[in-house]
C-alpha atoms as a PDB file:
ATOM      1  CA  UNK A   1       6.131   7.936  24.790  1.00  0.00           C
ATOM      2  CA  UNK A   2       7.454   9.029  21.759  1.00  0.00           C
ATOM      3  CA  UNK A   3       4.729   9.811  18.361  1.00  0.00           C
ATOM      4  CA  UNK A   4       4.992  10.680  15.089  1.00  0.00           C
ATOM      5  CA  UNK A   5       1.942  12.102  13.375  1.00  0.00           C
ATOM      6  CA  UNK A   6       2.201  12.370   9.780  1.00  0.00           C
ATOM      7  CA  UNK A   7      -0.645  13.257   7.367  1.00  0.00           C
ATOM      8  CA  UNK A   8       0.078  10.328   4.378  1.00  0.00           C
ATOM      9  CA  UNK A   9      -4.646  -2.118 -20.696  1.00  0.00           C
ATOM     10  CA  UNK A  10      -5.749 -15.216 -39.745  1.00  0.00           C
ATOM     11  CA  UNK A  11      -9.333 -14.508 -39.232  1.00  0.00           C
ATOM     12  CA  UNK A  12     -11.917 -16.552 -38.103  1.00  0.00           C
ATOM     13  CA  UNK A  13     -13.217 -18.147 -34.588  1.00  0.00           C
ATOM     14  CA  UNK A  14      -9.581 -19.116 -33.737  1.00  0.00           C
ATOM     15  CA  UNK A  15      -8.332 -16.107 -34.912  1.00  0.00           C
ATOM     16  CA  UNK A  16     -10.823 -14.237 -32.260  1.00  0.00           C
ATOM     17  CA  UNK A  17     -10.001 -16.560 -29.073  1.00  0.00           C
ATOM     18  CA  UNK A  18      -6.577 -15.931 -29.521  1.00  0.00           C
ATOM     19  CA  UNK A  19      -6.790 -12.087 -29.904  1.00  0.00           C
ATOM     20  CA  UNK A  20      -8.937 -12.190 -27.056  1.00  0.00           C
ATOM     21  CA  UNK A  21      -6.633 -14.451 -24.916  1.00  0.00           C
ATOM     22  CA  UNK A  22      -4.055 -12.278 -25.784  1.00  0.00           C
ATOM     23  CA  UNK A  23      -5.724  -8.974 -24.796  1.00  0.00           C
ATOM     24  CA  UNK A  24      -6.756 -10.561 -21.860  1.00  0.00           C
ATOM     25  CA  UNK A  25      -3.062 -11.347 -20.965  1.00  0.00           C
ATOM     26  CA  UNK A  26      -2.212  -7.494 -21.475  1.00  0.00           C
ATOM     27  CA  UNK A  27      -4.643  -6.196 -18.874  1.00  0.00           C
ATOM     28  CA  UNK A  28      -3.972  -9.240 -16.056  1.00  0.00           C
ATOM     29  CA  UNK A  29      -0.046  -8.661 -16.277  1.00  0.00           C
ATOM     30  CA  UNK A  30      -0.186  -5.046 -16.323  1.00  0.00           C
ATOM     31  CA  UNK A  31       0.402  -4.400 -12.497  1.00  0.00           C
ATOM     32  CA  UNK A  32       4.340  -4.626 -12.956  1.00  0.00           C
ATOM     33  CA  UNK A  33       4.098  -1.275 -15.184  1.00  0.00           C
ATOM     34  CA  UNK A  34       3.969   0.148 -11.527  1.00  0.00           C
ATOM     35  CA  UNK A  35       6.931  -0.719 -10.024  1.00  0.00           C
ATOM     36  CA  UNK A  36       8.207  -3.658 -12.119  1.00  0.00           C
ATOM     37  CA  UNK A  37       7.125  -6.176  -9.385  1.00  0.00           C
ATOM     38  CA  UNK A  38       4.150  -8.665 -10.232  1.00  0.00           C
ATOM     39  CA  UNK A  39       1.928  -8.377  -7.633  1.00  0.00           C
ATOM     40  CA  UNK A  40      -0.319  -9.022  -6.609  1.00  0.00           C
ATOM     41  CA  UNK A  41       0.704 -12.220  -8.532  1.00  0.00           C
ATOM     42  CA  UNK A  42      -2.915 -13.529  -9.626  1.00  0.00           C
ATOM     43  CA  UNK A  43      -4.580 -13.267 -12.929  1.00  0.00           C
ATOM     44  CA  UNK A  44      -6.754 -10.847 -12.491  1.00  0.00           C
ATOM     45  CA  UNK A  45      -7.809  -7.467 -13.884  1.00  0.00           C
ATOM     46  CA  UNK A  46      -5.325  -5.036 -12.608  1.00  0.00           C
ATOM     47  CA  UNK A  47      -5.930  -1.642 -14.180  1.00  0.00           C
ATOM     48  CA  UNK A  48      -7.238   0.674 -12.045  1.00  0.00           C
ATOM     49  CA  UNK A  49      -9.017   2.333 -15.347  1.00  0.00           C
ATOM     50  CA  UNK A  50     -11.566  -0.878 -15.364  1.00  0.00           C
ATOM     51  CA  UNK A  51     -12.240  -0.264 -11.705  1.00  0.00           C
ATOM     52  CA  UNK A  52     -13.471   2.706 -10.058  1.00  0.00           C
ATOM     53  CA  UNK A  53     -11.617   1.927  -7.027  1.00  0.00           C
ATOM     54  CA  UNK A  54      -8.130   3.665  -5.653  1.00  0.00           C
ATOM     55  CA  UNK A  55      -6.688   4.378  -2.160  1.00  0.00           C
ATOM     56  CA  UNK A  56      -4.346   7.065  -1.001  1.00  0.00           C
ATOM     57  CA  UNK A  57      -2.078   7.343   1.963  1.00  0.00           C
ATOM     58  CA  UNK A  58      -3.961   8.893   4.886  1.00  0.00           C
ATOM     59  CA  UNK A  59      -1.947   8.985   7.745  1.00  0.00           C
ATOM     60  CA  UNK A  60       0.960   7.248   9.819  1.00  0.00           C
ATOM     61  CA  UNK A  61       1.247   6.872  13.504  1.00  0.00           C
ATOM     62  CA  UNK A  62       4.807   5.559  15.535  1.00  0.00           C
ATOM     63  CA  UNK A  63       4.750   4.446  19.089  1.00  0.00           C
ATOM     64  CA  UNK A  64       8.994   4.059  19.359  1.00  0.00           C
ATOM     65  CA  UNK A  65       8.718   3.394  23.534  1.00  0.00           C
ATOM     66  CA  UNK A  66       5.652   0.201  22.565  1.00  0.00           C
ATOM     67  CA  UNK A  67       7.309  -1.091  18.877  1.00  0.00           C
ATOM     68  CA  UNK A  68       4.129  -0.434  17.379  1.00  0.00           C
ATOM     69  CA  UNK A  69       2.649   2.105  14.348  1.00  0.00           C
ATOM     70  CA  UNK A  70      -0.510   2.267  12.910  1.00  0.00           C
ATOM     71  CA  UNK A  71      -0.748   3.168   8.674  1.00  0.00           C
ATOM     72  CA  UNK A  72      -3.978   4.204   7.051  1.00  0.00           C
ATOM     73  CA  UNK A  73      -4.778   4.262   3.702  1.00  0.00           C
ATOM     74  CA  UNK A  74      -8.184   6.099   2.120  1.00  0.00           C
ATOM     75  CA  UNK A  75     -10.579   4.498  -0.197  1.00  0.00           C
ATOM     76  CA  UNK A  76     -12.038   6.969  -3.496  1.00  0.00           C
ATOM     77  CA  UNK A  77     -14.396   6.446  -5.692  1.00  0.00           C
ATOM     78  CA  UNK A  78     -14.276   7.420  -9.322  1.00  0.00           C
ATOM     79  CA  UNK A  79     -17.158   8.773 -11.269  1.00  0.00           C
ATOM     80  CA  UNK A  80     -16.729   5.917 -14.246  1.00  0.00           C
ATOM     81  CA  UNK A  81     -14.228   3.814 -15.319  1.00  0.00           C
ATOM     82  CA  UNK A  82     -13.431   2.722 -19.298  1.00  0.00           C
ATOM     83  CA  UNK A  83     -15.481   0.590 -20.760  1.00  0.00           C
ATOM     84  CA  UNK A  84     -13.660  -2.692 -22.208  1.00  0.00           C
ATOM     85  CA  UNK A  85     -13.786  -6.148 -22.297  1.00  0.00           C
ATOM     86  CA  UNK A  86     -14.443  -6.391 -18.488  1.00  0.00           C
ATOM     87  CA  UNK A  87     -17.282  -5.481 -16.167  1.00  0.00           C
ATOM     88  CA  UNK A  88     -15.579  -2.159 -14.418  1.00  0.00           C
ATOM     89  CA  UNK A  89     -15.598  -4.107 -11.128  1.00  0.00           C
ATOM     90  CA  UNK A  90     -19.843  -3.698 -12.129  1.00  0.00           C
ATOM     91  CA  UNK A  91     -22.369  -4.922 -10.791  1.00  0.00           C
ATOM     92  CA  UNK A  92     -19.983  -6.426  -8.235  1.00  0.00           C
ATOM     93  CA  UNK A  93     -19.234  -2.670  -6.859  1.00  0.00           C
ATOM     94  CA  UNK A  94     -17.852  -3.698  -3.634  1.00  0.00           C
ATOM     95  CA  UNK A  95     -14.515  -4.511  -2.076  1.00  0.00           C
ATOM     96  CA  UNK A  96     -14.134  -7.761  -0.581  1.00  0.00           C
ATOM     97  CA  UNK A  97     -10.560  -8.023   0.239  1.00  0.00           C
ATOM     98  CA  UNK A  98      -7.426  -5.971   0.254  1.00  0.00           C
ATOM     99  CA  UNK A  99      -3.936  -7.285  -0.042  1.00  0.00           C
ATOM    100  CA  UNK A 100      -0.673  -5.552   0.872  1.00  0.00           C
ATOM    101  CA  UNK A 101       3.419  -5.943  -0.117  1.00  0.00           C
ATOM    102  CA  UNK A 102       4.949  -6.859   2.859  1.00  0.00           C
ATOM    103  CA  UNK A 103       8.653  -7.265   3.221  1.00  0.00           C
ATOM    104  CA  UNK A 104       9.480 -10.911   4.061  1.00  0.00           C
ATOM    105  CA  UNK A 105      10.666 -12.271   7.465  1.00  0.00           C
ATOM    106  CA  UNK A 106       7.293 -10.158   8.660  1.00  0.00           C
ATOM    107  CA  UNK A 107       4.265 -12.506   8.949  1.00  0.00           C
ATOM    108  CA  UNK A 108       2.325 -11.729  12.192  1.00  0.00           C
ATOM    109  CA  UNK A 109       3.312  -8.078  11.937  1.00  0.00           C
ATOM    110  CA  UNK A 110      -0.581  -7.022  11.276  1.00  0.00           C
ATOM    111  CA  UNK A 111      -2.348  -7.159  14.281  1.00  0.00           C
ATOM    112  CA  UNK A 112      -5.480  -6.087  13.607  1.00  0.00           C
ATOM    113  CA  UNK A 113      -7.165  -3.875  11.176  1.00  0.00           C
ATOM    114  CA  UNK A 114      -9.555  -1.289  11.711  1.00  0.00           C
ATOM    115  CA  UNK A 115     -12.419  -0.159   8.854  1.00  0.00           C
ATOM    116  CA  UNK A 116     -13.032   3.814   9.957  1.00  0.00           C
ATOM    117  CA  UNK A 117     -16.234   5.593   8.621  1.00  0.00           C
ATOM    118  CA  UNK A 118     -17.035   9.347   7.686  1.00  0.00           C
ATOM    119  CA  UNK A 119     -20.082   8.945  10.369  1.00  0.00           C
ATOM    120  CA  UNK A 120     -17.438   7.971  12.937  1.00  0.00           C
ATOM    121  CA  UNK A 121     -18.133   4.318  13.213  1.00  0.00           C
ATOM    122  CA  UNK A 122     -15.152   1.758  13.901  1.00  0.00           C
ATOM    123  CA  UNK A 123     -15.274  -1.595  12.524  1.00  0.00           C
ATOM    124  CA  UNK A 124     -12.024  -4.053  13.945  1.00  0.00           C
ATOM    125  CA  UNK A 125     -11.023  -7.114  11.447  1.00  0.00           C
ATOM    126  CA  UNK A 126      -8.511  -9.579  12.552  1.00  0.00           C
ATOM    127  CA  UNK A 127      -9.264 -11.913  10.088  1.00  0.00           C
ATOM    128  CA  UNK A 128      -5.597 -11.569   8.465  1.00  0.00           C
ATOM    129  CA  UNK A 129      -3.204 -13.808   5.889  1.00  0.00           C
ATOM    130  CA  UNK A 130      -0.404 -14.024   4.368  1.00  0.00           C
ATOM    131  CA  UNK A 131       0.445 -15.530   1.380  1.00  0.00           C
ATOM    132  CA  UNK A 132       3.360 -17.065  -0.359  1.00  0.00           C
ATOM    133  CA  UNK A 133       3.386 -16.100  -4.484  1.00  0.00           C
ATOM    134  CA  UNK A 134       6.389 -16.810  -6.141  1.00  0.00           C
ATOM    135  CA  UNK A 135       8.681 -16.711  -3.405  1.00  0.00           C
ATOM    136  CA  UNK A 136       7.390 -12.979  -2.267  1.00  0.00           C
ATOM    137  CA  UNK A 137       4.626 -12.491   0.932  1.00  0.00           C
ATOM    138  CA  UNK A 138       1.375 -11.143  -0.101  1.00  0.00           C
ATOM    139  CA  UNK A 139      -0.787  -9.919   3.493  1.00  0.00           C
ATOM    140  CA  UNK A 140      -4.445 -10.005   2.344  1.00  0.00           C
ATOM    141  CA  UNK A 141      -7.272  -8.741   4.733  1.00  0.00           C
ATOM    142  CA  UNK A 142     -10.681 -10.246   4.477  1.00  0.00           C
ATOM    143  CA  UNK A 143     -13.420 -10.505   3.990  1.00  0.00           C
ATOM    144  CA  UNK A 144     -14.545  -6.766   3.885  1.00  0.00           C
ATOM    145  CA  UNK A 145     -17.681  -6.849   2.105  1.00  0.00           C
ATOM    146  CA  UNK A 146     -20.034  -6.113   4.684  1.00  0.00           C
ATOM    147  CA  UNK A 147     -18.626  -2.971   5.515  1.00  0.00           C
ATOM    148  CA  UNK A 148     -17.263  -1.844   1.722  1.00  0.00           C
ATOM    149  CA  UNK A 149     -20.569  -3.031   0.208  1.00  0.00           C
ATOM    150  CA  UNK A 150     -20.960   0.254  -2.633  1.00  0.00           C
ATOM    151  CA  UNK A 151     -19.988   2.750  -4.113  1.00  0.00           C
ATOM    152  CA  UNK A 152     -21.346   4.668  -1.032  1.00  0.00           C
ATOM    153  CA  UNK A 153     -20.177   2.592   1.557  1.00  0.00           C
ATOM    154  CA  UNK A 154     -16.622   2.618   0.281  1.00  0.00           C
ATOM    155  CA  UNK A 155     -16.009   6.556  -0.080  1.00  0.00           C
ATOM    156  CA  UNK A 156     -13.759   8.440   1.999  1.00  0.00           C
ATOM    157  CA  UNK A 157     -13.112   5.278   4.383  1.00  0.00           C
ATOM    158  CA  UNK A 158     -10.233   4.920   5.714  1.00  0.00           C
ATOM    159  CA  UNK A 159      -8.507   1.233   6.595  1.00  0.00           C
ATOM    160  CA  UNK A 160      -5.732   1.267   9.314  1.00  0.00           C
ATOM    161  CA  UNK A 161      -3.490  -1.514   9.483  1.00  0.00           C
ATOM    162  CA  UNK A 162      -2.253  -2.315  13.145  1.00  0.00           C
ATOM    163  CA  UNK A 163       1.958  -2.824  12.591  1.00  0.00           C
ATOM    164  CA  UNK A 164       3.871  -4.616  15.483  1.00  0.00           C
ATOM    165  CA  UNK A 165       6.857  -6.469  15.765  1.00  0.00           C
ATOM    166  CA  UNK A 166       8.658  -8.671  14.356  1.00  0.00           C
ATOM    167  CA  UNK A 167       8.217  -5.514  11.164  1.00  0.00           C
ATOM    168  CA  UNK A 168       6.334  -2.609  13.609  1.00  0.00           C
ATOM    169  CA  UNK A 169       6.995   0.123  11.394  1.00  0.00           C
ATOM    170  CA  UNK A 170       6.269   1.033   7.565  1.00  0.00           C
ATOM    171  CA  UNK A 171      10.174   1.097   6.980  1.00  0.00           C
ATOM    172  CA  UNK A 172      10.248  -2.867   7.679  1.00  0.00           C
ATOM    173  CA  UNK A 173       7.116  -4.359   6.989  1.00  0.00           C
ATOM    174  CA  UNK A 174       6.986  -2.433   2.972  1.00  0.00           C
ATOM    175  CA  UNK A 175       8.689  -4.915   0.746  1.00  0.00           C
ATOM    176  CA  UNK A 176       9.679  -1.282  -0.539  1.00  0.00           C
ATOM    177  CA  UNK A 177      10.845   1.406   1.800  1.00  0.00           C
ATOM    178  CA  UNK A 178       9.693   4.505  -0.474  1.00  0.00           C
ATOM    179  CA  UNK A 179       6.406   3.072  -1.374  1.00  0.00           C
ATOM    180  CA  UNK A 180       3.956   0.348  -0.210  1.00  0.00           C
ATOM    181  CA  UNK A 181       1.922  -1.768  -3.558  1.00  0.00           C
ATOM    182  CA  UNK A 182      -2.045  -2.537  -2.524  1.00  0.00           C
ATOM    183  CA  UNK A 183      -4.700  -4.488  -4.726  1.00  0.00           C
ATOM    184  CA  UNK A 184      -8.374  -4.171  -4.226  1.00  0.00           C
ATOM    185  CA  UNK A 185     -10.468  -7.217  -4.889  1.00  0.00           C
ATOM    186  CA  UNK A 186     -14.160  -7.944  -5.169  1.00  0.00           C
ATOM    187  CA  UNK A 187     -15.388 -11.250  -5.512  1.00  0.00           C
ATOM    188  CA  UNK A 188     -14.626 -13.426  -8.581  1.00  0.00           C
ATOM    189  CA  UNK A 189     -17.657 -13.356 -11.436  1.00  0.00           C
ATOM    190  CA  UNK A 190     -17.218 -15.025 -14.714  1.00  0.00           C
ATOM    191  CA  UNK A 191     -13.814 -16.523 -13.422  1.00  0.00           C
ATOM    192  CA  UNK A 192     -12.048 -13.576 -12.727  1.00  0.00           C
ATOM    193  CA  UNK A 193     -11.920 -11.130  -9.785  1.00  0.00           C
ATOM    194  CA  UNK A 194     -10.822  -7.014 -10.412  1.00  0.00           C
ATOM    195  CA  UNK A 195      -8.146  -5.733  -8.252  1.00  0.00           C
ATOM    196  CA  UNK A 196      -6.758  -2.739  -9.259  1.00  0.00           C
ATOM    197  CA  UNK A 197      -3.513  -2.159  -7.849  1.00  0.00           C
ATOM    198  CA  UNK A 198      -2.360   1.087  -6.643  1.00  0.00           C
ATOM    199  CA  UNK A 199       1.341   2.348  -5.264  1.00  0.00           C
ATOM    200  CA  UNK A 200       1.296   4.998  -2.022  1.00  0.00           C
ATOM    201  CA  UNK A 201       4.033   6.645  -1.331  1.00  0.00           C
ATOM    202  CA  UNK A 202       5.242   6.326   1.955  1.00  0.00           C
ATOM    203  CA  UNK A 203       6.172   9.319   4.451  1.00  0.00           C
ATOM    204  CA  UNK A 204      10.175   8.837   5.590  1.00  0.00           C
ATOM    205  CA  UNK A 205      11.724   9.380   8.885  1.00  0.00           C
ATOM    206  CA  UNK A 206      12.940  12.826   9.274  1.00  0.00           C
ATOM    207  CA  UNK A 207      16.562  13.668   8.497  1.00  0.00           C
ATOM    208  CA  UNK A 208      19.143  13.950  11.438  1.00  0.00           C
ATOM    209  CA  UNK A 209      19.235  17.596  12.805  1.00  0.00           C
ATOM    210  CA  UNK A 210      22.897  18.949  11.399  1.00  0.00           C
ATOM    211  CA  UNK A 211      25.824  18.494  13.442  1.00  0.00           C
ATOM    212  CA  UNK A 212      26.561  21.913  15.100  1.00  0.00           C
ATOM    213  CA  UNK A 213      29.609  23.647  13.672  1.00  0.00           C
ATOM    214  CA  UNK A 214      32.396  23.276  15.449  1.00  0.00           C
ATOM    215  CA  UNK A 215      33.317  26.896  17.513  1.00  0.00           C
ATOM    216  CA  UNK A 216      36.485  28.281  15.967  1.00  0.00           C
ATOM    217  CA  UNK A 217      38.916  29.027  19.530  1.00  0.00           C
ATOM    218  CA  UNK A 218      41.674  31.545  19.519  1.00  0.00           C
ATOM    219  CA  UNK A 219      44.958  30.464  17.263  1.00  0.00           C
ATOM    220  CA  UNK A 220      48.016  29.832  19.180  1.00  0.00           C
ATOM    221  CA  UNK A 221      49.754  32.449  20.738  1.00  0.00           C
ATOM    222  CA  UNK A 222      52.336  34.939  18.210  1.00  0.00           C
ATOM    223  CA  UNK A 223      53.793  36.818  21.121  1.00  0.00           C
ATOM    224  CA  UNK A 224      57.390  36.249  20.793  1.00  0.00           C
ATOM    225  CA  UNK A 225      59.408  34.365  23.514  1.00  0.00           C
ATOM    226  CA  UNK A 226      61.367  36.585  25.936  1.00  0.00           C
ATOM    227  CA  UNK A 227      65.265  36.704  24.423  1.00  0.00           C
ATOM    228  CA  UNK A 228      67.387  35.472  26.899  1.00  0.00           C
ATOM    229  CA  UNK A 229      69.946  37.887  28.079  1.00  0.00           C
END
């Protein structure tokens, strides 16, 4: 077997709907100032600085002999986020669902999930999707809440996602091969949901060894040919 470990925002009452409306609009759309994408395609609130929520690569596993890798991400916890016009993912402090940017062609390629605790406990979730938003896949895992219920339940875990073919390894299944896009949701309160989206970069196969140099044999022979008599 062959494995790869790698680490990993006119005055009056019209006035004031509309300026809200339109402030509204700048916070739900603001998830293609990442990467110029506009996932996770929803409406709804986007910036991680109203959410206190944020992941980070943790580590990526390759089985090349099986076709299958494993790719976890770690969950944080911020102290605050900024107050504005939305609830800071407050008192809803949970994470219900987490959604992924796969590459297309690669539905099926999640096979399970696994929810890994500081204390060592293993939690397996198979209920997986994938969605179809404006002609791009969106993998969404769920529902997580009984596991990521606080604050306190959601730091320092760590969320593996289970790759096998048709897309078994983090170079096919990211929709991007540098970087992978994630959204973290809670439940939807007031008729909108938070899910701040995130980018992790993504660890790249190592480069080819160089090709040896190519030894340097003796030059062809200057000893003069024998004159003839």
């Amino acid at each position: 077997m062959s494995r790869l470990l790698l680490p990993a925002h006119e005055t009056g009452p019209g006035a004031v709907l509309m300026l809200a409306l339109v402030a509204g609009m700048a916070v739900f759309v603001r998830a293609s100032y990442l990467t110029g994408t506009m996932f996770p395609y929803e409406n709804c609130v986007q910036n991680t600085k109203y959410s206190r929520f944020s992941a980070s690569f943790s580590s990526y596993s390759v089985d090349t002999i099986r076709n299958t890798s494993t790719f976890c991400i770690r969950l944080h916890v911020g102290p605050t986020c900024v107050s504005g016009p939305y609830r800071c993912c407050n008192p809803t402090a949970y994470i219900n669902k987490i959604k992924l940017s796969p590459s297309l062609g690669c539905r099926g390629s999640v096979g399970s999930v696994n929810v890994l605790t500081p204390s060592g406990k293993n939690y397996s979730v198979s209920s997986i999707y994938f969605e179809r938003h404006m002609g791009q896949d969106v993998m969404k895992v769920t529902p997580l809440m009984q596991w990521l219920k606080s604050p306190d339940a959601i730091r320092d875990v760590r969320v593996c996602f289970n790759l096998k073919r048709p897309c078994w390894n983090l170079n096919m299944f990211s929709y991007n091969t540098r970087k992978i896009e994630y959204s973290l949701y809670d439940k939807k309160v007031d008729d909108y949901e938070c899910c701040p989206v995130g980018v992790i970069g993504l660890p790249q196969p190592p480069s080819p060894p160089p090709r040896p140099s190519r030894p340097f044999g003796p030059g062809p022979s200057s000893a003069a040919e024998p004159t003839a008599p």
